[in-house]
C-alpha atoms as a PDB file:
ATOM      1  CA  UNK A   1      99.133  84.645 144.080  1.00  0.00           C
ATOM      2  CA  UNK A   2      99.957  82.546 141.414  1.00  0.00           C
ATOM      3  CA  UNK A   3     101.944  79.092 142.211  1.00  0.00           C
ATOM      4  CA  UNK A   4     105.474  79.499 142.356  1.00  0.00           C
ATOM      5  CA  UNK A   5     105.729  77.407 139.228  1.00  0.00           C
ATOM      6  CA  UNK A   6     104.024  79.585 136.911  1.00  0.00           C
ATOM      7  CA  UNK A   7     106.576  82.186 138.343  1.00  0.00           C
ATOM      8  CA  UNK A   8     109.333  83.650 136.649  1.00  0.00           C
ATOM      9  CA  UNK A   9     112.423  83.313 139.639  1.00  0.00           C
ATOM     10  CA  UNK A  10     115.371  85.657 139.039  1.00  0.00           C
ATOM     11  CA  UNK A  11     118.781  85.146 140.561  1.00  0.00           C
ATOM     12  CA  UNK A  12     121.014  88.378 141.446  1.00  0.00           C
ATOM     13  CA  UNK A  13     124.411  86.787 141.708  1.00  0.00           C
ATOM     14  CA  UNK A  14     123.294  83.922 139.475  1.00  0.00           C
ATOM     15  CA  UNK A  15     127.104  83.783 138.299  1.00  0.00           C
ATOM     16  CA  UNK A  16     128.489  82.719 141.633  1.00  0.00           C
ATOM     17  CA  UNK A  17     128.185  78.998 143.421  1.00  0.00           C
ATOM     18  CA  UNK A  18     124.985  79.418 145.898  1.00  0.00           C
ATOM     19  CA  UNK A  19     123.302  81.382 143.285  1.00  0.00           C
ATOM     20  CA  UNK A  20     124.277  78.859 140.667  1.00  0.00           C
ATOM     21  CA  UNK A  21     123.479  76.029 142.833  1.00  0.00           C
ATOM     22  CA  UNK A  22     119.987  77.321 143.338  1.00  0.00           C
ATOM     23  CA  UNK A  23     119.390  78.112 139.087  1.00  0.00           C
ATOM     24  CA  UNK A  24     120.612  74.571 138.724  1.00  0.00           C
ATOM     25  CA  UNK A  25     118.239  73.021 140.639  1.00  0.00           C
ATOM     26  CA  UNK A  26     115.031  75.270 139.464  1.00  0.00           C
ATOM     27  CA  UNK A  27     115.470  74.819 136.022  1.00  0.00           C
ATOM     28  CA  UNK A  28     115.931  71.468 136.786  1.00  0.00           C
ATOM     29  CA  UNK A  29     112.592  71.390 138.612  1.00  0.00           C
ATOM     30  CA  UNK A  30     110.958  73.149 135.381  1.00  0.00           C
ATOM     31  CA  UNK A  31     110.807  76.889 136.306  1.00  0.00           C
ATOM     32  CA  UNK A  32     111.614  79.572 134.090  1.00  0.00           C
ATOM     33  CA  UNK A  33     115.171  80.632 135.616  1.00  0.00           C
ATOM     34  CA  UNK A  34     116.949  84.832 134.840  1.00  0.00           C
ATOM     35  CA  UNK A  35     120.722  84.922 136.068  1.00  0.00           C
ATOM     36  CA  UNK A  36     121.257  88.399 136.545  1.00  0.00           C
ATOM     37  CA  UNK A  37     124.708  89.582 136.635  1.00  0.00           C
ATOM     38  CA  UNK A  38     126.376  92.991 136.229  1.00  0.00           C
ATOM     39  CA  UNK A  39     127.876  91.705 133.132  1.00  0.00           C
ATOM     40  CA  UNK A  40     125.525  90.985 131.077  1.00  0.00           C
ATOM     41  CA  UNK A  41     127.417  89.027 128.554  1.00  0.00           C
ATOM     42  CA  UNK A  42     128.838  86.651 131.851  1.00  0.00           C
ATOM     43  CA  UNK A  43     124.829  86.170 133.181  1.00  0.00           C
ATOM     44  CA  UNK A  44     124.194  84.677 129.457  1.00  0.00           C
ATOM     45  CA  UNK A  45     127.161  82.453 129.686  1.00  0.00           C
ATOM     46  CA  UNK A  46     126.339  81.082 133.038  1.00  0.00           C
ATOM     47  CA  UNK A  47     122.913  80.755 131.762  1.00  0.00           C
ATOM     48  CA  UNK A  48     124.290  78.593 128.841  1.00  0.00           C
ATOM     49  CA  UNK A  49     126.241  76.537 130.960  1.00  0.00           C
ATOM     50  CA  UNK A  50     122.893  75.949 133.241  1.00  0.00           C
ATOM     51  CA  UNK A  51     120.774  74.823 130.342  1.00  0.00           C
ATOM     52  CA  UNK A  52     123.640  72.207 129.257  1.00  0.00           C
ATOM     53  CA  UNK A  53     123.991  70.837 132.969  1.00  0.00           C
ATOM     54  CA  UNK A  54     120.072  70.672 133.620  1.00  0.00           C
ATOM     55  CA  UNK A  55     118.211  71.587 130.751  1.00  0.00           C
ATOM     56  CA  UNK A  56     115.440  74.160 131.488  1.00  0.00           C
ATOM     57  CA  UNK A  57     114.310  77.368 130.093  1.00  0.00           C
ATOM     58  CA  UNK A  58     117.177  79.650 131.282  1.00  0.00           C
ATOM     59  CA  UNK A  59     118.242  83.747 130.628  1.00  0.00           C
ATOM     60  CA  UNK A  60     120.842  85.937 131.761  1.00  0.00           C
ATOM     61  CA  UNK A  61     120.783  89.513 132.288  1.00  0.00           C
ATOM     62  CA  UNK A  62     122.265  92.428 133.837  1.00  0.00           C
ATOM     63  CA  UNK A  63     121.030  92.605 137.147  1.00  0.00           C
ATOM     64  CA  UNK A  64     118.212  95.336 136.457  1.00  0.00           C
ATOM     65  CA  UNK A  65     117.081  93.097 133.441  1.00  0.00           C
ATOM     66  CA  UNK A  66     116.801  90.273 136.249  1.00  0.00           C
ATOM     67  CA  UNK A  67     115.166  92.182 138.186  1.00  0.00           C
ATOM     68  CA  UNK A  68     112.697  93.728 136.134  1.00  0.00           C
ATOM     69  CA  UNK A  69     111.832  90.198 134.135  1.00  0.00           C
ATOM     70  CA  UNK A  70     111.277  88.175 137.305  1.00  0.00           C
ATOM     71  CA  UNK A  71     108.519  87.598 139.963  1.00  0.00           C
ATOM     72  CA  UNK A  72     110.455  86.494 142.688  1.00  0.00           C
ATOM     73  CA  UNK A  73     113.795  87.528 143.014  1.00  0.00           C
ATOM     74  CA  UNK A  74     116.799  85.997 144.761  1.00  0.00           C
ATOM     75  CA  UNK A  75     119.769  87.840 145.969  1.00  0.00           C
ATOM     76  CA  UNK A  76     122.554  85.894 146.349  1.00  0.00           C
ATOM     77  CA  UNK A  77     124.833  88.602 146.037  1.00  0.00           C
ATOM     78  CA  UNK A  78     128.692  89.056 147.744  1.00  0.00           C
ATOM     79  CA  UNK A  79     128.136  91.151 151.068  1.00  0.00           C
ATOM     80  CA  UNK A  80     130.745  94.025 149.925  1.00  0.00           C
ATOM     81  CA  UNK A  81     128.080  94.546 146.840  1.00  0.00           C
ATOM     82  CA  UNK A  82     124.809  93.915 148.799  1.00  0.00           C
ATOM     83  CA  UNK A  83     123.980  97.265 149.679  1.00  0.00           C
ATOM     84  CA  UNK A  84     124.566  99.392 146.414  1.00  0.00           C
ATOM     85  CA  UNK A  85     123.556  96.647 144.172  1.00  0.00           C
ATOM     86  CA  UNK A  86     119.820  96.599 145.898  1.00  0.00           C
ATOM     87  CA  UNK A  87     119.908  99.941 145.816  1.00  0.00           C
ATOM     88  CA  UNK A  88     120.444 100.669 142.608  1.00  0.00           C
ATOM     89  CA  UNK A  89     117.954  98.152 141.807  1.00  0.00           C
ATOM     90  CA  UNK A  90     114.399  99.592 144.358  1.00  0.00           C
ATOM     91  CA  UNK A  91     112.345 100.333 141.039  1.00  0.00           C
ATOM     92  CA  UNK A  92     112.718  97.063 139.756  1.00  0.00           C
ATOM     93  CA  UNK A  93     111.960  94.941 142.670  1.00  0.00           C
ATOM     94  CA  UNK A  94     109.471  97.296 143.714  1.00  0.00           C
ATOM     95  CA  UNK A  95     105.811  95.030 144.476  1.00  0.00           C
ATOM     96  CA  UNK A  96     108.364  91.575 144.375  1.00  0.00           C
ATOM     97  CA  UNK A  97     109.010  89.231 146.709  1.00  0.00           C
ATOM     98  CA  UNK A  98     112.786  89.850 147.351  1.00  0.00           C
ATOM     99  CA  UNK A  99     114.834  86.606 149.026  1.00  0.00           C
ATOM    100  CA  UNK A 100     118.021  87.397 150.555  1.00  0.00           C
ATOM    101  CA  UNK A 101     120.306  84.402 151.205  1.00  0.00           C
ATOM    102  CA  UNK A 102     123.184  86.428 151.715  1.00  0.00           C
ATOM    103  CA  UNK A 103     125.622  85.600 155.141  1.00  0.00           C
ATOM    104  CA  UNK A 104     127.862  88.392 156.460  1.00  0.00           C
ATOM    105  CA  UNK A 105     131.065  86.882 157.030  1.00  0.00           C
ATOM    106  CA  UNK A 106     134.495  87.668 157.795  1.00  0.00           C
ATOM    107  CA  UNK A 107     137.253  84.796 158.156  1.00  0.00           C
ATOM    108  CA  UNK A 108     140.470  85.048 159.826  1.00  0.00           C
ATOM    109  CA  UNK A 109     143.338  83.146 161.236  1.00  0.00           C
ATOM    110  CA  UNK A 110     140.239  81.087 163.438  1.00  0.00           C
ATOM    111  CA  UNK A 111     138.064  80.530 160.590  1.00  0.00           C
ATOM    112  CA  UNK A 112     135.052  82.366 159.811  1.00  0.00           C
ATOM    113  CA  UNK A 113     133.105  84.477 162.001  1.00  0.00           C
ATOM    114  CA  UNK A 114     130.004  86.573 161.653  1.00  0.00           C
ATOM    115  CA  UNK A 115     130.405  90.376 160.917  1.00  0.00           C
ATOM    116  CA  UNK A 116     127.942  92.945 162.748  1.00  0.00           C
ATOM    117  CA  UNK A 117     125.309  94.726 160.461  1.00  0.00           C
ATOM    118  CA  UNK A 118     123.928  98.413 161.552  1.00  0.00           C
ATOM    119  CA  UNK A 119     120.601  97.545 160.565  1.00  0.00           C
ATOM    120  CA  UNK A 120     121.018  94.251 162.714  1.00  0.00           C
ATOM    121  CA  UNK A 121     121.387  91.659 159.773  1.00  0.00           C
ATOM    122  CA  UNK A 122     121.506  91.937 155.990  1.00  0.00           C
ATOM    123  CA  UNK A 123     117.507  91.159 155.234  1.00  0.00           C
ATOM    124  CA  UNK A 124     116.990  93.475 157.574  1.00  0.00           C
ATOM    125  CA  UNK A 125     119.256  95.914 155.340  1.00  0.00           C
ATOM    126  CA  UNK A 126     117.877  94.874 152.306  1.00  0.00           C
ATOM    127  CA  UNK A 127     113.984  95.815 153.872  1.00  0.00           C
ATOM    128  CA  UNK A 128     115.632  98.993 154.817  1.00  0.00           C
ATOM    129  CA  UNK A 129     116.910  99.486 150.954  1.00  0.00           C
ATOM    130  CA  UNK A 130     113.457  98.143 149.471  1.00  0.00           C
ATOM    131  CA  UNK A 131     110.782  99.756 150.975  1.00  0.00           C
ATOM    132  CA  UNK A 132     108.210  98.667 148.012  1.00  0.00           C
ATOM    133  CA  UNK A 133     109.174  95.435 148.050  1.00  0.00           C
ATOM    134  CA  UNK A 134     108.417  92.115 150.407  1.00  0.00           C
ATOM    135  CA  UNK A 135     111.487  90.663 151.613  1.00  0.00           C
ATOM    136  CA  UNK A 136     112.152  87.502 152.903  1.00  0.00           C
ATOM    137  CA  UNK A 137     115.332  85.173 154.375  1.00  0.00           C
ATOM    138  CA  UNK A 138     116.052  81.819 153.029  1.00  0.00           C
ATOM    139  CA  UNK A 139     118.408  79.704 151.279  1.00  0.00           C
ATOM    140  CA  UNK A 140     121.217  80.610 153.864  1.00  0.00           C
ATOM    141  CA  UNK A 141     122.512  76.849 154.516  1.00  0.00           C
ATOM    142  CA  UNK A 142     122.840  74.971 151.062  1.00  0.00           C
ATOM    143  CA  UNK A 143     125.400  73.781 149.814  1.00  0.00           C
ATOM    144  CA  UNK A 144     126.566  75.063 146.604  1.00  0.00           C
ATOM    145  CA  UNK A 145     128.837  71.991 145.764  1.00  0.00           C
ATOM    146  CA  UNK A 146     125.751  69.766 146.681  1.00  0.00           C
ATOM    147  CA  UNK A 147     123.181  71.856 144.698  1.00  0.00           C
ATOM    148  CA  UNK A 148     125.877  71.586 141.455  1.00  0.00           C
ATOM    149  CA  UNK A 149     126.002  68.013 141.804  1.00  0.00           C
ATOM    150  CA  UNK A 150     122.713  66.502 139.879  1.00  0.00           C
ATOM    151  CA  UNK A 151     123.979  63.126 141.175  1.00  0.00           C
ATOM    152  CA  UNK A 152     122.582  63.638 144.175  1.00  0.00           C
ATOM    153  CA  UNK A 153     118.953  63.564 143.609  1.00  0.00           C
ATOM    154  CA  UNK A 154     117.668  64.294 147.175  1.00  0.00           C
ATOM    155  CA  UNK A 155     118.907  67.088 148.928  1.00  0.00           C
ATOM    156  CA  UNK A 156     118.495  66.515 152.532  1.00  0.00           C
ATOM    157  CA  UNK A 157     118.112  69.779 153.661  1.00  0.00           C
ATOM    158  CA  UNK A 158     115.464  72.047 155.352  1.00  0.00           C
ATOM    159  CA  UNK A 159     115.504  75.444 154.580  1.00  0.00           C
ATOM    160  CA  UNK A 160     114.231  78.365 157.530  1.00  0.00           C
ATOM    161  CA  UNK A 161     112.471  80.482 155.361  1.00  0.00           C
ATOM    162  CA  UNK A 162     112.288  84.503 157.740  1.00  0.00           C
ATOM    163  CA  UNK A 163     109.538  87.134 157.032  1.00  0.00           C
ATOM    164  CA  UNK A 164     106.813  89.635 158.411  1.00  0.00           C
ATOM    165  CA  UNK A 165     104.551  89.197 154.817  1.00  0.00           C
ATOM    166  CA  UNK A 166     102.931  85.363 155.879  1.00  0.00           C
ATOM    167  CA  UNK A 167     101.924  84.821 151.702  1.00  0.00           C
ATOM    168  CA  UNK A 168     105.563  85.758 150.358  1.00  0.00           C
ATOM    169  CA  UNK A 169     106.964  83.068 153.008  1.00  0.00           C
ATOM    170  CA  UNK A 170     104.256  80.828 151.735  1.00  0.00           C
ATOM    171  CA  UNK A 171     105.752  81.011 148.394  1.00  0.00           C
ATOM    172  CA  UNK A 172     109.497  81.212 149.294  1.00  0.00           C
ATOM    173  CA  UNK A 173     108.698  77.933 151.243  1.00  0.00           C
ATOM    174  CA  UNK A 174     107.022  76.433 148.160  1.00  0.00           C
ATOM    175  CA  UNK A 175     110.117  77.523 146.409  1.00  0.00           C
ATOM    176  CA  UNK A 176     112.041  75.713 148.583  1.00  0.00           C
ATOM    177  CA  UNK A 177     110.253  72.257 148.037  1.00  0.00           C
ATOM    178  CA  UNK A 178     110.314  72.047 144.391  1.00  0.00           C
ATOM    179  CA  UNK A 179     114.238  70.773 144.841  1.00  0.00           C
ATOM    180  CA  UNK A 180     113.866  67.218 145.906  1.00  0.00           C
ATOM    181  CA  UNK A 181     114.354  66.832 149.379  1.00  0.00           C
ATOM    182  CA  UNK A 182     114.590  70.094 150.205  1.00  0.00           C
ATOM    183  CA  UNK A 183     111.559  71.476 152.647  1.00  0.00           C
ATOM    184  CA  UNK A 184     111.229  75.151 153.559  1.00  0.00           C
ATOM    185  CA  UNK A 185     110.174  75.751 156.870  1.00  0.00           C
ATOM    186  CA  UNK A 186     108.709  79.367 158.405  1.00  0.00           C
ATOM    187  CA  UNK A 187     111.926  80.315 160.897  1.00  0.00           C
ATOM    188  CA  UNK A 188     110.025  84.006 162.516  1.00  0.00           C
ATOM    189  CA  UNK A 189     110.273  87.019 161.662  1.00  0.00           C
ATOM    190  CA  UNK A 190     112.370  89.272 159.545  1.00  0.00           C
ATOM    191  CA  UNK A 191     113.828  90.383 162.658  1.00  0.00           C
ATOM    192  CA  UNK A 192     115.663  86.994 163.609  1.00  0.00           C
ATOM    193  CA  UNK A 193     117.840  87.314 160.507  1.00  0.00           C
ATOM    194  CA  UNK A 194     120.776  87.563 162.085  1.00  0.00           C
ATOM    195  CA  UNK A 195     121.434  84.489 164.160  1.00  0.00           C
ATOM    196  CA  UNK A 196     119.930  82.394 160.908  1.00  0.00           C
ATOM    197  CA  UNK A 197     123.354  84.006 159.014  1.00  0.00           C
ATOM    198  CA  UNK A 198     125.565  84.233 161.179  1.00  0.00           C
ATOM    199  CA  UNK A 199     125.217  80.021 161.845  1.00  0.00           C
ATOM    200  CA  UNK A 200     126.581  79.543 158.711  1.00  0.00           C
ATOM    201  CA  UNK A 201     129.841  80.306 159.959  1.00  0.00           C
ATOM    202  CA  UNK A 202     129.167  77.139 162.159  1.00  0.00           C
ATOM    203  CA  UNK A 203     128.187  75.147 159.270  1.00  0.00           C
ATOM    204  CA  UNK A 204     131.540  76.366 157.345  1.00  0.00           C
ATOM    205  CA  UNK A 205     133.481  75.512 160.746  1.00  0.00           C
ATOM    206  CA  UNK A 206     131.759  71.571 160.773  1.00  0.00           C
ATOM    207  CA  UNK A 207     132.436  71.295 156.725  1.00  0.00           C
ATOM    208  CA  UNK A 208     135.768  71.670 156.985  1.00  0.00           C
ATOM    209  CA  UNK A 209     136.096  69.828 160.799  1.00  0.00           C
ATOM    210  CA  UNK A 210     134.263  66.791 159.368  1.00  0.00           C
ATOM    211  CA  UNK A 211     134.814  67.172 155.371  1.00  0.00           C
ATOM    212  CA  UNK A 212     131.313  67.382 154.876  1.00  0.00           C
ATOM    213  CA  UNK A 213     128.396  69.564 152.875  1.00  0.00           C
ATOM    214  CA  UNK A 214     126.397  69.720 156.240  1.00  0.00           C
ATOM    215  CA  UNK A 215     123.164  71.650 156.625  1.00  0.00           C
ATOM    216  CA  UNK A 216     119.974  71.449 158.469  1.00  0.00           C
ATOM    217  CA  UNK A 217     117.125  69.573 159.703  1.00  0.00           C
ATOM    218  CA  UNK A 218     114.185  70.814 162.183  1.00  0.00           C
ATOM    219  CA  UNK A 219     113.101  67.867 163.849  1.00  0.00           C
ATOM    220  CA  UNK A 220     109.260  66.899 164.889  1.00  0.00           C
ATOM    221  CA  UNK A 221     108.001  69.228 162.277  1.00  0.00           C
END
């Protein structure tokens, strides 16, 4: 495959903070960055706003546009949207790698708390939904406030990258360590999904404990 740099990384949700986050740090990085959006018009104003914070060669499109445009694909979508957006979407991310960063999450009274998936977590949905395409896990734990922040140069943060297709976690993970600091690290297979999301309602639980943009770090690796 090609290196992920010569890729062209599209971001499904690119208008909201993780997915933001993310754009802001690849362009940054140099990559060629598509905001998709279901408004068009909103994707190319978010895309705008991107290119002013850190420069870049930056798009926005609908989501299909996104979809169709990119190599690898992110979807950082809201969980009430996750499963007809990727539906809707199976031609265009047919043959792509697919990451989905997306966490399941209720909140309540207690603070937040992980919500049970049929298909066990939502990569595991989103395989279900895109049979043509290879998905992976990753990008669960950043920070979106973090990412934003260009003052903070290194990002120390590892990021458990989840798949069954070895080469597209290869990439994902190479995805991963173009933001500085930032190291992606194989975390099994598809099928342990759902305990990688569902922590992030333990991460959201020590951020607001310890007013902090927490995240992760796998030690003697």
């Amino acid at each position: 495959m090609a290196e992920v740099r010569e890729m062209t990384v599209g971001v499904l949700g690119g208008t909201g903070a993780q997915g933001r986050g993310l754009a802001i740090r690849w362009a940054k990085a140099g990559l060629k960055v598509v905001i998709g959006s279901r408004n068009a018009e909103r994707a190319q104003q978010a895309a705008a706003e991107i290119v002013e914070i850190a420069g870049g060669d930056v798009s926005g499109q609908d989501n299909a546009g996104c979809a169709a445009a990119s190599d690898i694909v992110l979807a950082a979508l809201p969980w009430e949207g996750h499963s007809e957006t990727l539906k809707s979407l199976q031609a265009e991310l047919a043959g792509k790698i697919v990451i989905d960063c997306v966490n399941p999450l209720g909140f309540d009274k207690k603070g937040p708390y992980a919500l049970p998936v049929p298909e066990g977590s939502a990569a595991q949905q989103a395989e279900q939904l895109l049979p043509e395409s290879r998905v992976t896990a990753a990008f669960h734990h950043v920070s979106a406030v973090t990412l934003a922040d260009l003052a903070v140069t290194h990002v120390d943060l590892d990021v458990l990258v989840l798949g069954d297709d070895r080469e597209a976690t290869d990439v994902v993970r190479e995805l991963a360590d173009v933001i500085p600091g930032v190291r992606g690290i194989y975390g099994g297979r598809l099928r342990n999904a759902h305990q990688v999301e569902a922590f992030t309602a333990n991460l959201i639980a020590i951020n607001r404990r310890y007013k902090a943009h927490a995240g992760l770090r796998i030690t003697d690796v």
